[in-house]
N, C-alpha and C. Protein backbone atom coordinates (compact mmCIF):
# COMPACT_ATOMS: atom_id res chain seq x y z
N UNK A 1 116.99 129.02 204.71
CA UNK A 1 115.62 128.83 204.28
C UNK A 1 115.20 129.97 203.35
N UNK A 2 114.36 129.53 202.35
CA UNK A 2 114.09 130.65 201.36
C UNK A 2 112.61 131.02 201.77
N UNK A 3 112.26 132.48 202.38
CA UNK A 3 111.06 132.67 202.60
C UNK A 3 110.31 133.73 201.29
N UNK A 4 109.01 133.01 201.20
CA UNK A 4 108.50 133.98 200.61
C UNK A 4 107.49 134.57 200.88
N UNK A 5 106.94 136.04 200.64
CA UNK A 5 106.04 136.74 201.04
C UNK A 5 104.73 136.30 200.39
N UNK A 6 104.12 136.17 201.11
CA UNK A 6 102.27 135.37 200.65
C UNK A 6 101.14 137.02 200.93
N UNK A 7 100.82 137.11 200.17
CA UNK A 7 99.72 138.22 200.38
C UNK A 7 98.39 138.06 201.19
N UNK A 8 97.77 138.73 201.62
CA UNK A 8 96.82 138.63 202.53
C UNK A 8 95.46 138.19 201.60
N UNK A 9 95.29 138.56 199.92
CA UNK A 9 93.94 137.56 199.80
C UNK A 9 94.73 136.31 199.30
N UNK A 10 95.98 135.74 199.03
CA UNK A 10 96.32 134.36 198.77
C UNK A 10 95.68 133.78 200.14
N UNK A 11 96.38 134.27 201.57
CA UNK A 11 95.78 133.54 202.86
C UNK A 11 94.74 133.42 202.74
N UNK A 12 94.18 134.44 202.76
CA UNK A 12 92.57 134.50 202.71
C UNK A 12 92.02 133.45 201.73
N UNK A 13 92.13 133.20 200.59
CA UNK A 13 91.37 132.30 199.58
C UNK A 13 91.89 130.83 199.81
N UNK A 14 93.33 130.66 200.54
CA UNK A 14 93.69 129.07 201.07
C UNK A 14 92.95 129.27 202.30
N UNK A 15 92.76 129.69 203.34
CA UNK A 15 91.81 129.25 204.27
C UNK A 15 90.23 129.24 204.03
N UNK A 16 90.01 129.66 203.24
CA UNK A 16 88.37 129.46 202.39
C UNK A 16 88.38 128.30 201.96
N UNK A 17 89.24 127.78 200.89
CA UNK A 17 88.97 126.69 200.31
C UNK A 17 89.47 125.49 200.99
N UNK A 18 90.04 125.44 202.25
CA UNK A 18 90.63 124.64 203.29
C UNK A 18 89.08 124.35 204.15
N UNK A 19 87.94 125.62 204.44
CA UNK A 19 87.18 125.64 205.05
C UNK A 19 85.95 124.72 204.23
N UNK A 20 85.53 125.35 202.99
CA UNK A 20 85.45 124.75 201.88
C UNK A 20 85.11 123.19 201.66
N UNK A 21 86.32 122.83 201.77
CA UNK A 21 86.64 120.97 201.40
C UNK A 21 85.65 120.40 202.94
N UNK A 22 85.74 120.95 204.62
CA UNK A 22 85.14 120.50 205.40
C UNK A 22 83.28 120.91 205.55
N UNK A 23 83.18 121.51 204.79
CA UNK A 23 81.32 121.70 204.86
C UNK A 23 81.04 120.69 204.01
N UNK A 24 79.97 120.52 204.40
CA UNK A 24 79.21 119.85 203.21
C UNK A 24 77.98 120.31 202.95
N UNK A 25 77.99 120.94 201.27
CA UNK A 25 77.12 121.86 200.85
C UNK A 25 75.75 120.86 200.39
N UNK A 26 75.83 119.51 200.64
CA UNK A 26 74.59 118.72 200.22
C UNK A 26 73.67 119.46 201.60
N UNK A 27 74.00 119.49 202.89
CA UNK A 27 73.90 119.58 204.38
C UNK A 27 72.81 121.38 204.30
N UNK A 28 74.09 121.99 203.32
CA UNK A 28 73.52 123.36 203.33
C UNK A 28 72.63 123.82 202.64
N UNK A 29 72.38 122.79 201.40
CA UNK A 29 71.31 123.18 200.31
C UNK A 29 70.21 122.27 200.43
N UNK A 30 69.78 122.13 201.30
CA UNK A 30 68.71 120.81 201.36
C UNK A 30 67.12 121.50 201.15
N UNK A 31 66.17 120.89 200.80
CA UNK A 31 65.04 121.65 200.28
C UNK A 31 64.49 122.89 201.03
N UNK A 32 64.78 122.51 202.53
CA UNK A 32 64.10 123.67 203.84
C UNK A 32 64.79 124.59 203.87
N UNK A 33 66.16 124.66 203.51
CA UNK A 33 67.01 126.02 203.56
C UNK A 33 66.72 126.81 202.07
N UNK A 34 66.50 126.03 201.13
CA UNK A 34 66.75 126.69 200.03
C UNK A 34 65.14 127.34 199.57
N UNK A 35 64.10 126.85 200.50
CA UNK A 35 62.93 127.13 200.28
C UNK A 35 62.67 128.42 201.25
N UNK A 36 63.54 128.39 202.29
CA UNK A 36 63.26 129.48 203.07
C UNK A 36 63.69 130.94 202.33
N UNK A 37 65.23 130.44 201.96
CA UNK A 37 65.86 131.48 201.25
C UNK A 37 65.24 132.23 200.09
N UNK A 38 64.48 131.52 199.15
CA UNK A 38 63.70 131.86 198.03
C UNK A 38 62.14 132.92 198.74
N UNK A 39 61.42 132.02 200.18
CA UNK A 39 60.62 132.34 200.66
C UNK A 39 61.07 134.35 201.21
N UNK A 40 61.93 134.15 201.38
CA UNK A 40 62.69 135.63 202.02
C UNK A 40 62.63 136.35 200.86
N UNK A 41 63.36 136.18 199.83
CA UNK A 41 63.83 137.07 198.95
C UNK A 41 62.60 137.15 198.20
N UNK A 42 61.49 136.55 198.19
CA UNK A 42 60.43 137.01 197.56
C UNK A 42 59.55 137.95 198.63
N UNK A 43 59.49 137.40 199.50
CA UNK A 43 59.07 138.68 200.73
C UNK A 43 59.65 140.18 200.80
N UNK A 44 61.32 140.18 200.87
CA UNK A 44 61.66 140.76 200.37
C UNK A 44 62.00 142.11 199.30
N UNK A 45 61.21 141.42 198.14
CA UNK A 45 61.39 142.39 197.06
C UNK A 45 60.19 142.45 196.19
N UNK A 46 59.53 143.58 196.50
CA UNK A 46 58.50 144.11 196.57
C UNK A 46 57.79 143.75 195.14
N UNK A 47 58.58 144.08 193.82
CA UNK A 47 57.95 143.87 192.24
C UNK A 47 57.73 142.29 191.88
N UNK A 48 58.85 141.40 192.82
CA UNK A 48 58.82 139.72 192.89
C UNK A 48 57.23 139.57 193.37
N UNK A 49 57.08 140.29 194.75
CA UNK A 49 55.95 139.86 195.47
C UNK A 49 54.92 140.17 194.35
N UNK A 50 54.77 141.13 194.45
CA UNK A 50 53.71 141.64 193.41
C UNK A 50 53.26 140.64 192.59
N UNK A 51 54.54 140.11 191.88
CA UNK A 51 54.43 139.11 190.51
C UNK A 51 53.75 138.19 191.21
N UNK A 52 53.69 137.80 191.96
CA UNK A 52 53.30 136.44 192.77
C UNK A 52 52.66 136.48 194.00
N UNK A 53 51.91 137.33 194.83
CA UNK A 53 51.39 137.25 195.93
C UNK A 53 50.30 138.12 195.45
N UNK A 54 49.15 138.02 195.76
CA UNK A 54 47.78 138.62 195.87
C UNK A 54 46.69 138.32 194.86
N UNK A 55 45.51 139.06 194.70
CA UNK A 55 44.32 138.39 193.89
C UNK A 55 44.78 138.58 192.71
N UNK A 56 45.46 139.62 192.77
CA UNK A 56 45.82 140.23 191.39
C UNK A 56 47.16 139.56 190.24
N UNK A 57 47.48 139.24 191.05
CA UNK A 57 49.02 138.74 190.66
C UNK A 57 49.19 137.57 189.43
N UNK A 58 50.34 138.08 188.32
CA UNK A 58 49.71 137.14 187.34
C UNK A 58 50.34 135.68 187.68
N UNK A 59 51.35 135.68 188.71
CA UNK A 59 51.48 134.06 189.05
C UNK A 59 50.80 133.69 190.80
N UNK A 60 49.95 133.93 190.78
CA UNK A 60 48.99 133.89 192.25
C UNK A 60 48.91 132.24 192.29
N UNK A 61 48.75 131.55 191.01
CA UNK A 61 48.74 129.90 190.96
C UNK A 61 49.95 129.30 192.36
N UNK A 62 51.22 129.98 192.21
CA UNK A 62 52.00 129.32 192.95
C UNK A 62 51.85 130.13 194.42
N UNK A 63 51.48 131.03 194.95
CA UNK A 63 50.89 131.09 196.33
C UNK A 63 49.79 130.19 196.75
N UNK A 64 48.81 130.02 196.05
CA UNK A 64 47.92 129.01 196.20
C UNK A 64 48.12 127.79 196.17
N UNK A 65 49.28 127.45 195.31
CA UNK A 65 49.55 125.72 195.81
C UNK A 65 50.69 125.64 196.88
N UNK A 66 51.58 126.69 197.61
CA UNK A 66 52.16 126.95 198.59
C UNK A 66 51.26 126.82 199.89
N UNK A 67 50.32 127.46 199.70
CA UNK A 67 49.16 127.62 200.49
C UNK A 67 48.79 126.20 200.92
N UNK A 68 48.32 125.57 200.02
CA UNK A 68 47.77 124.15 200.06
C UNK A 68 48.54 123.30 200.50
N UNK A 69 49.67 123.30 200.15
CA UNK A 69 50.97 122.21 201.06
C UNK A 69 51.31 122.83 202.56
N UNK A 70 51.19 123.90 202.75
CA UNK A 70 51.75 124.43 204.44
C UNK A 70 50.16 123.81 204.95
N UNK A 71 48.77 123.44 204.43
CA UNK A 71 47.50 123.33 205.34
C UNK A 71 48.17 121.74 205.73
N UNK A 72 48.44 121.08 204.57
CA UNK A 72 48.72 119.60 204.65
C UNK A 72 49.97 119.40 205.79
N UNK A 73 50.53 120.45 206.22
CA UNK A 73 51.82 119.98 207.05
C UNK A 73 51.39 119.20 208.27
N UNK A 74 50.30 119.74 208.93
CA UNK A 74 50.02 119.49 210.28
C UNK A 74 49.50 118.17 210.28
N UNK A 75 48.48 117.92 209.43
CA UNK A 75 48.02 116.35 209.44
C UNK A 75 49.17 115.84 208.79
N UNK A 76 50.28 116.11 207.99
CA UNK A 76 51.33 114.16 207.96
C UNK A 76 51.76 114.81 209.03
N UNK A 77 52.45 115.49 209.58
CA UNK A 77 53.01 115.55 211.45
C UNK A 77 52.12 114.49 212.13
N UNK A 78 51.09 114.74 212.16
CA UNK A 78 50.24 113.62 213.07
C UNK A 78 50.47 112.43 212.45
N UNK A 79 50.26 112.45 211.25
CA UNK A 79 49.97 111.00 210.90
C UNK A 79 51.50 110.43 210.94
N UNK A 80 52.54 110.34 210.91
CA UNK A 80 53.71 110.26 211.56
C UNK A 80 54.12 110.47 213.01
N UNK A 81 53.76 111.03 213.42
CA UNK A 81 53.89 111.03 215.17
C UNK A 81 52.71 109.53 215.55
N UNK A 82 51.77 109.48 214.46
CA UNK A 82 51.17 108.38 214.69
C UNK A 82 51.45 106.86 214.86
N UNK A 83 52.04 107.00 213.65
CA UNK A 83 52.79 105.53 213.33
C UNK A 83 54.15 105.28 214.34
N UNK A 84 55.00 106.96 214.65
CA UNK A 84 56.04 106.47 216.02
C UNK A 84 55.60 105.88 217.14
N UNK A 85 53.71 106.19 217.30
CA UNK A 85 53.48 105.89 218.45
C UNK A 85 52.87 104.23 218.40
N UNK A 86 52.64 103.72 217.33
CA UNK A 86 52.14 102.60 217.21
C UNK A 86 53.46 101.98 217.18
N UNK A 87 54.62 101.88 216.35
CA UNK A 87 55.67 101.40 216.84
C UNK A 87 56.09 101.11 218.61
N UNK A 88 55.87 102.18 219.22
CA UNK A 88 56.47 101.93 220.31
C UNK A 88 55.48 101.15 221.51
N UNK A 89 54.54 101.24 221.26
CA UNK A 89 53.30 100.36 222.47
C UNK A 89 53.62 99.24 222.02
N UNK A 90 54.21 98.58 220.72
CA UNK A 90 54.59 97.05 220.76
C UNK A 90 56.13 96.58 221.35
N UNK A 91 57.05 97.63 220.97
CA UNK A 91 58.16 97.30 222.02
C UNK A 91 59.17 98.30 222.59
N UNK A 92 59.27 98.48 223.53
CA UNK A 92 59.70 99.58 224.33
C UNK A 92 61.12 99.56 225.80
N UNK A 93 61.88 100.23 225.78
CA UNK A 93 62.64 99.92 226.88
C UNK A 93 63.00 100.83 227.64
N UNK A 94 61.53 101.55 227.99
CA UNK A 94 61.72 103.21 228.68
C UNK A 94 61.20 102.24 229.63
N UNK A 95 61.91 102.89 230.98
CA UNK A 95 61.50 102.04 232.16
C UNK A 95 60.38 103.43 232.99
N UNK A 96 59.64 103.09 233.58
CA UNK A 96 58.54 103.51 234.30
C UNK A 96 59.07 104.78 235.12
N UNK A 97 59.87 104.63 235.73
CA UNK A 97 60.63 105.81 236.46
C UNK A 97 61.06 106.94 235.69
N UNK A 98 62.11 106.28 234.39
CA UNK A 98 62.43 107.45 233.29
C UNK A 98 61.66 108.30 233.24
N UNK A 99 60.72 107.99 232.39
CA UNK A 99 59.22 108.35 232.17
C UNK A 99 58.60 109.38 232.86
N UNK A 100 58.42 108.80 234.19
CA UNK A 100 57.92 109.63 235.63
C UNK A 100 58.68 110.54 235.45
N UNK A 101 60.23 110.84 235.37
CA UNK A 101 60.99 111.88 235.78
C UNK A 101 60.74 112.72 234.51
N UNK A 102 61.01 112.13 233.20
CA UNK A 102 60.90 113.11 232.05
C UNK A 102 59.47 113.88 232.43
N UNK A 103 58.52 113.22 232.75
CA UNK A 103 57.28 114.62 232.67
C UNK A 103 57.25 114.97 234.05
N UNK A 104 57.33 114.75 235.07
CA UNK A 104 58.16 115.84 236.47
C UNK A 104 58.76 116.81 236.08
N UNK A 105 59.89 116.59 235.38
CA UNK A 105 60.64 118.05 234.99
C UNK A 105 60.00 118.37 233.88
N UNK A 106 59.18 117.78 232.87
CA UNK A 106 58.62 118.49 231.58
C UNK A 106 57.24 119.56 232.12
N UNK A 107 56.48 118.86 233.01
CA UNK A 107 55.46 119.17 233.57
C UNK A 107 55.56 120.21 234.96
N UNK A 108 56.40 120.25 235.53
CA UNK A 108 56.43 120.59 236.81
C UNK A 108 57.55 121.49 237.11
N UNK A 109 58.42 120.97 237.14
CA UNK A 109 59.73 121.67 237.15
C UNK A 109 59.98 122.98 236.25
N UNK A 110 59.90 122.60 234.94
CA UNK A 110 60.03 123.44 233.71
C UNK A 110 59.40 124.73 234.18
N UNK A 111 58.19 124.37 234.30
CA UNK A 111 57.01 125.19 234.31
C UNK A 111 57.21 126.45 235.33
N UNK A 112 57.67 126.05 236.45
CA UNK A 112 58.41 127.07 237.51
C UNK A 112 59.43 127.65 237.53
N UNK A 113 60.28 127.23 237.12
CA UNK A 113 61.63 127.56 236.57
C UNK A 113 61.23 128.94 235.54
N UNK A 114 60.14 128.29 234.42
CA UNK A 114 59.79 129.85 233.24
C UNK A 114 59.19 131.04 234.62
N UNK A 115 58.21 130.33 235.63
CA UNK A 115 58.05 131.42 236.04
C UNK A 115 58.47 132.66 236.63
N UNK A 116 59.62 131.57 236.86
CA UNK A 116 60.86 132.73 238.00
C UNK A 116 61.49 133.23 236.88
N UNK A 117 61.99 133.17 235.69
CA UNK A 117 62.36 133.23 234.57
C UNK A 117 62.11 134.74 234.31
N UNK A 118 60.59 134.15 233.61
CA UNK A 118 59.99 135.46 233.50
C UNK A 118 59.20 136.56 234.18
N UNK A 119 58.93 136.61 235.47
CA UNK A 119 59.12 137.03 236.52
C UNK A 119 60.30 138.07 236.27
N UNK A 120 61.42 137.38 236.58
CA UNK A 120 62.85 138.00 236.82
C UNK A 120 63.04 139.05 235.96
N UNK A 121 62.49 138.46 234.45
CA UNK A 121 62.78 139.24 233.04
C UNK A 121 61.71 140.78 233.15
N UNK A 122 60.54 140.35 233.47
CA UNK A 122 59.80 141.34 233.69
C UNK A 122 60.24 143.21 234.79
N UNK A 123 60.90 142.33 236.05
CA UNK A 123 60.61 142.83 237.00
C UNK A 123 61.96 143.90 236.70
N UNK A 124 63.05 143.40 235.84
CA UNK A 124 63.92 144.29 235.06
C UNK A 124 63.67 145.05 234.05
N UNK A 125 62.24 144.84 233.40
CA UNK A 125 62.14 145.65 232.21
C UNK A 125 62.55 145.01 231.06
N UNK A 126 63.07 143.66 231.01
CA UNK A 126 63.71 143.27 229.93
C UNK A 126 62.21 142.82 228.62
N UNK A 127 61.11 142.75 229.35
CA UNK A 127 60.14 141.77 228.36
C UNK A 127 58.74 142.92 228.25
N UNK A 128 59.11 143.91 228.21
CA UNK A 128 58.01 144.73 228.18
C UNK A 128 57.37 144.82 229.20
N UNK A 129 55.54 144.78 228.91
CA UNK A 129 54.27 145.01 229.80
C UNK A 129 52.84 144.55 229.48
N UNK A 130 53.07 144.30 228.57
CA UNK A 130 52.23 143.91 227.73
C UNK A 130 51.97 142.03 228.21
N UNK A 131 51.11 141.83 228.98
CA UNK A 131 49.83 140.68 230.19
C UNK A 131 50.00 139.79 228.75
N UNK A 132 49.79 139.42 227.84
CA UNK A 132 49.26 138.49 227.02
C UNK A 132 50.91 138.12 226.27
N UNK A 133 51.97 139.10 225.76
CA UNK A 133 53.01 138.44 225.50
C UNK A 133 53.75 137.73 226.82
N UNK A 134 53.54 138.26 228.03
CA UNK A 134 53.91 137.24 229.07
C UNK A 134 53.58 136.52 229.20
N UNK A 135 52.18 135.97 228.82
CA UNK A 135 51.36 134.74 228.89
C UNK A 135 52.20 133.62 227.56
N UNK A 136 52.29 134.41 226.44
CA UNK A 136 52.80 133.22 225.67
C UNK A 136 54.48 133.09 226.00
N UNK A 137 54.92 133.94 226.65
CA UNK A 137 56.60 133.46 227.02
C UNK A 137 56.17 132.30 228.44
N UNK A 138 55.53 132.70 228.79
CA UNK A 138 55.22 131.53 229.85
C UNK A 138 54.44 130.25 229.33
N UNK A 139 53.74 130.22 228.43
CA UNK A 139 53.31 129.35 228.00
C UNK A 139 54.10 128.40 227.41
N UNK A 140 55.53 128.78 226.95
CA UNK A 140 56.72 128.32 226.12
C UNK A 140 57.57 126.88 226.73
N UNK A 141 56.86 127.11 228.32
CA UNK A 141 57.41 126.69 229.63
C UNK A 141 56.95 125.16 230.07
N UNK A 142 55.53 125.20 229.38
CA UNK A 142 54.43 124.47 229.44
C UNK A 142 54.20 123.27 228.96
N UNK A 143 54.16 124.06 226.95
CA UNK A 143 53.49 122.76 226.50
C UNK A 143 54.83 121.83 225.99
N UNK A 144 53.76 120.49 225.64
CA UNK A 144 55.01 119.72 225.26
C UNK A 144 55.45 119.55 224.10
N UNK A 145 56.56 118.47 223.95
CA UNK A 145 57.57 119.08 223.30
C UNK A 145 57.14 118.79 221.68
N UNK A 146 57.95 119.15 220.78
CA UNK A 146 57.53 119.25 219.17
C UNK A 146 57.64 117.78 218.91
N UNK A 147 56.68 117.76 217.58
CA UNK A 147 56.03 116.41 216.99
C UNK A 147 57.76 116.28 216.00
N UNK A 148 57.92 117.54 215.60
CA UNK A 148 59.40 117.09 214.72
C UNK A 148 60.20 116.55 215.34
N UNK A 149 60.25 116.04 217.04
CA UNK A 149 61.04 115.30 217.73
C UNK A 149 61.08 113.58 216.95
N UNK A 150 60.13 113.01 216.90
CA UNK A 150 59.12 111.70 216.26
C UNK A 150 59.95 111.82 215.04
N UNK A 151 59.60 112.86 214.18
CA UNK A 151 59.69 112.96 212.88
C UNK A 151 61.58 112.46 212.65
N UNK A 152 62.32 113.35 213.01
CA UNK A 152 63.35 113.44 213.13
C UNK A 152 64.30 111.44 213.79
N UNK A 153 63.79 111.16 214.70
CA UNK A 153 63.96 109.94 215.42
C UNK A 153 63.09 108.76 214.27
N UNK A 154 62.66 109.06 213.29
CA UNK A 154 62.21 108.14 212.54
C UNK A 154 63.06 107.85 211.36
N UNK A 155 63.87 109.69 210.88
CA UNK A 155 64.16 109.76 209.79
C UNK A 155 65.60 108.81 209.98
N UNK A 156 66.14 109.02 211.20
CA UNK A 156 67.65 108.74 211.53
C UNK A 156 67.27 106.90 211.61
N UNK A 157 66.55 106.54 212.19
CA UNK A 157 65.98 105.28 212.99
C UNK A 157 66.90 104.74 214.08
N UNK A 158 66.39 105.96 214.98
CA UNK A 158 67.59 105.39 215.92
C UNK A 158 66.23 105.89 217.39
N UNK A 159 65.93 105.24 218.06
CA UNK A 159 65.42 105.69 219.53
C UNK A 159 63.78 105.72 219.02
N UNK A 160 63.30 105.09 217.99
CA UNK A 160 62.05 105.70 217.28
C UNK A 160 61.07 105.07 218.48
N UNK A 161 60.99 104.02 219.01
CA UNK A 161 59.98 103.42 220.31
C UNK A 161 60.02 104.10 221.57
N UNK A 162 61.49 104.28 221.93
CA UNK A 162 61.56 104.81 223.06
C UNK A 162 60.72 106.94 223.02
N UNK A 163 61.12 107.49 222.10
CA UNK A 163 60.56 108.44 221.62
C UNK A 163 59.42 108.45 221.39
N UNK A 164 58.62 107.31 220.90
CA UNK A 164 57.38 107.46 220.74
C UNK A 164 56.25 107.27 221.85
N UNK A 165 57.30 106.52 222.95
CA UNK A 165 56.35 106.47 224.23
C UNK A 165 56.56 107.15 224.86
N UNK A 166 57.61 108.20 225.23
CA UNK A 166 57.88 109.34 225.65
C UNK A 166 56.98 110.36 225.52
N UNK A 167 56.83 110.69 223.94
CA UNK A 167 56.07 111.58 223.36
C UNK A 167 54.13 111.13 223.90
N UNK A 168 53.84 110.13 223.60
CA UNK A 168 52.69 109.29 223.85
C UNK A 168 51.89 109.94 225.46
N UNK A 169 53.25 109.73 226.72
CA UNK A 169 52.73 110.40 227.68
C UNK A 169 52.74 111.32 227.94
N UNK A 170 53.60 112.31 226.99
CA UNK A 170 53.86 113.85 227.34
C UNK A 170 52.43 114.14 226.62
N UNK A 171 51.86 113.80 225.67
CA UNK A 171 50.88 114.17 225.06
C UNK A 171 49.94 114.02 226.21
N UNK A 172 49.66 113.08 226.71
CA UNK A 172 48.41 112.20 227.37
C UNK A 172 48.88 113.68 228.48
N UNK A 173 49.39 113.69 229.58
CA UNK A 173 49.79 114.56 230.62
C UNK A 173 49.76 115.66 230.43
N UNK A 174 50.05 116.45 229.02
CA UNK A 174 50.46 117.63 228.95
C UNK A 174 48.34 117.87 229.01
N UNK A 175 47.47 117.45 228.41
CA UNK A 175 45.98 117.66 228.14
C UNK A 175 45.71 118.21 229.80
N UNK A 176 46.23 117.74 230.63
CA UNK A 176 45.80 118.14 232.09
C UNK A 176 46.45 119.73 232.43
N UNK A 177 48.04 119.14 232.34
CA UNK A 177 48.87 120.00 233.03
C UNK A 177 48.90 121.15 232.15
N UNK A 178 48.88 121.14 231.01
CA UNK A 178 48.63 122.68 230.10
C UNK A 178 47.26 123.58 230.68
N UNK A 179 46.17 122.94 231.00
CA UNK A 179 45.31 124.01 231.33
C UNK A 179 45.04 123.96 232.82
N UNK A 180 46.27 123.07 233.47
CA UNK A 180 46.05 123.91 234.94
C UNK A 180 47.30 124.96 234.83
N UNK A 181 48.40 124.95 233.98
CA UNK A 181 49.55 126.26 233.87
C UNK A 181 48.65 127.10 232.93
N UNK A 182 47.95 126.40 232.42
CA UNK A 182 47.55 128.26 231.71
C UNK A 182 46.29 129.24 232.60
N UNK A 183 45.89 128.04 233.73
CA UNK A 183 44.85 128.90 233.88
C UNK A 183 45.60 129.77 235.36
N UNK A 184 46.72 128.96 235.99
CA UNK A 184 47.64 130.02 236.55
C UNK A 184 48.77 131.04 236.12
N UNK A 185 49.35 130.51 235.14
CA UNK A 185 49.54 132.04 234.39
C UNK A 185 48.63 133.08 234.60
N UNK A 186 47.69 132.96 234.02
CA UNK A 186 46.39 134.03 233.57
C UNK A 186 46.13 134.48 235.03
N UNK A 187 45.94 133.84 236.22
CA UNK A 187 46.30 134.25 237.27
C UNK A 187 46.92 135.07 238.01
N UNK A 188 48.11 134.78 237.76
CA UNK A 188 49.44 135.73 238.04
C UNK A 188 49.90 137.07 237.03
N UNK A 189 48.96 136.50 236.16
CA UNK A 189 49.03 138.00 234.89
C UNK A 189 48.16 139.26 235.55
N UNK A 190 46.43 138.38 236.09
CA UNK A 190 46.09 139.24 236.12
C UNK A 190 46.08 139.83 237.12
């Protein structure tokens, strides 16, 4: 057999471009990564910011229409978590029990579990001392779960009814059970 010696950046640049061929850079460059990345590096670097962040700034136009699209995020979230939920009150195949159990453990379970949690974390020193950041690590425990759940189950279209009545009662339940856990947190804080 005839062997030959391969150098360490030949390996190196065939297992890159081996790695390479299996990503997919459509996956990696999609508007939210590449907006974050830009969002950083202008945070970042101080003469960029300048150019562009404050009263003064001679491109302040594009903080202000940045501005104006992050106010608009929260109402289409709703108004999309809306329409998942009107989808699913017409047809649905979450059975009554599911249901029951998902907000038992969303509502109940969860909620105790953070306490011993953070409890535990505290009583080591791991989470500081500070009464009000324990309140929001416990609060974490609580509420329910994100509207980008909906969003996401719409985009794929896969589970969009069953998700939306899920979400529907975690909403309805969580209005109770959030301010009887927050008003025992605050309890046990103080």
């Amino acid at each position: 057999m005839d062997e030959t010696k391969v150098s360490i950046p030949t390996i190196i640049e065939k297992k890159v471009k081996s790695l390479v061929e299996y990503i997919d850079l459509s996956v990696l460059f999609r508007p939210p990564t590449v907006a974050t990345v830009i969002g950083i590096i202008i945070a970042s670097i101080s003469p960029i910011q300048n150019f562009m962040v404050g009263s003064g700034a001679p491109l302040r136009f594009v903080e202000s229409s940045v501005v104006l699209l992050g106010e608009a995020a929260i109402p289409s979230m709703t108004i999309i978590m809306g329409a998942n939920l009107l989808k699913g009150f017409k047809r649905s195949g979450v059975g009554i029990w599911l249901l029951f159990g998902i907000i038992v453990v969303r509502f109940v379970i969860l909620p105790i579990i953070g306490v011993a949690v953070i409890t535990v974390a505290k009583n080591l020193g791991m989470v500081g001392t500070d009464p009000l950041y324990h309140f929001v690590l416990l609060l974490q425990y609580a509420v329910p779960p994100a509207m980008a759940i909906g969003t996401i189950t719409q985009l794929f279209e896969i589970g969009e009814t069953e998700c939306s009545v899920i979400m529907f009662w975690n909403y309805a339940v969580a209005a109770v059970a959030l301010t009887f856990w927050s008003t025992y947190f605050m309890y046990i804080l103080s």
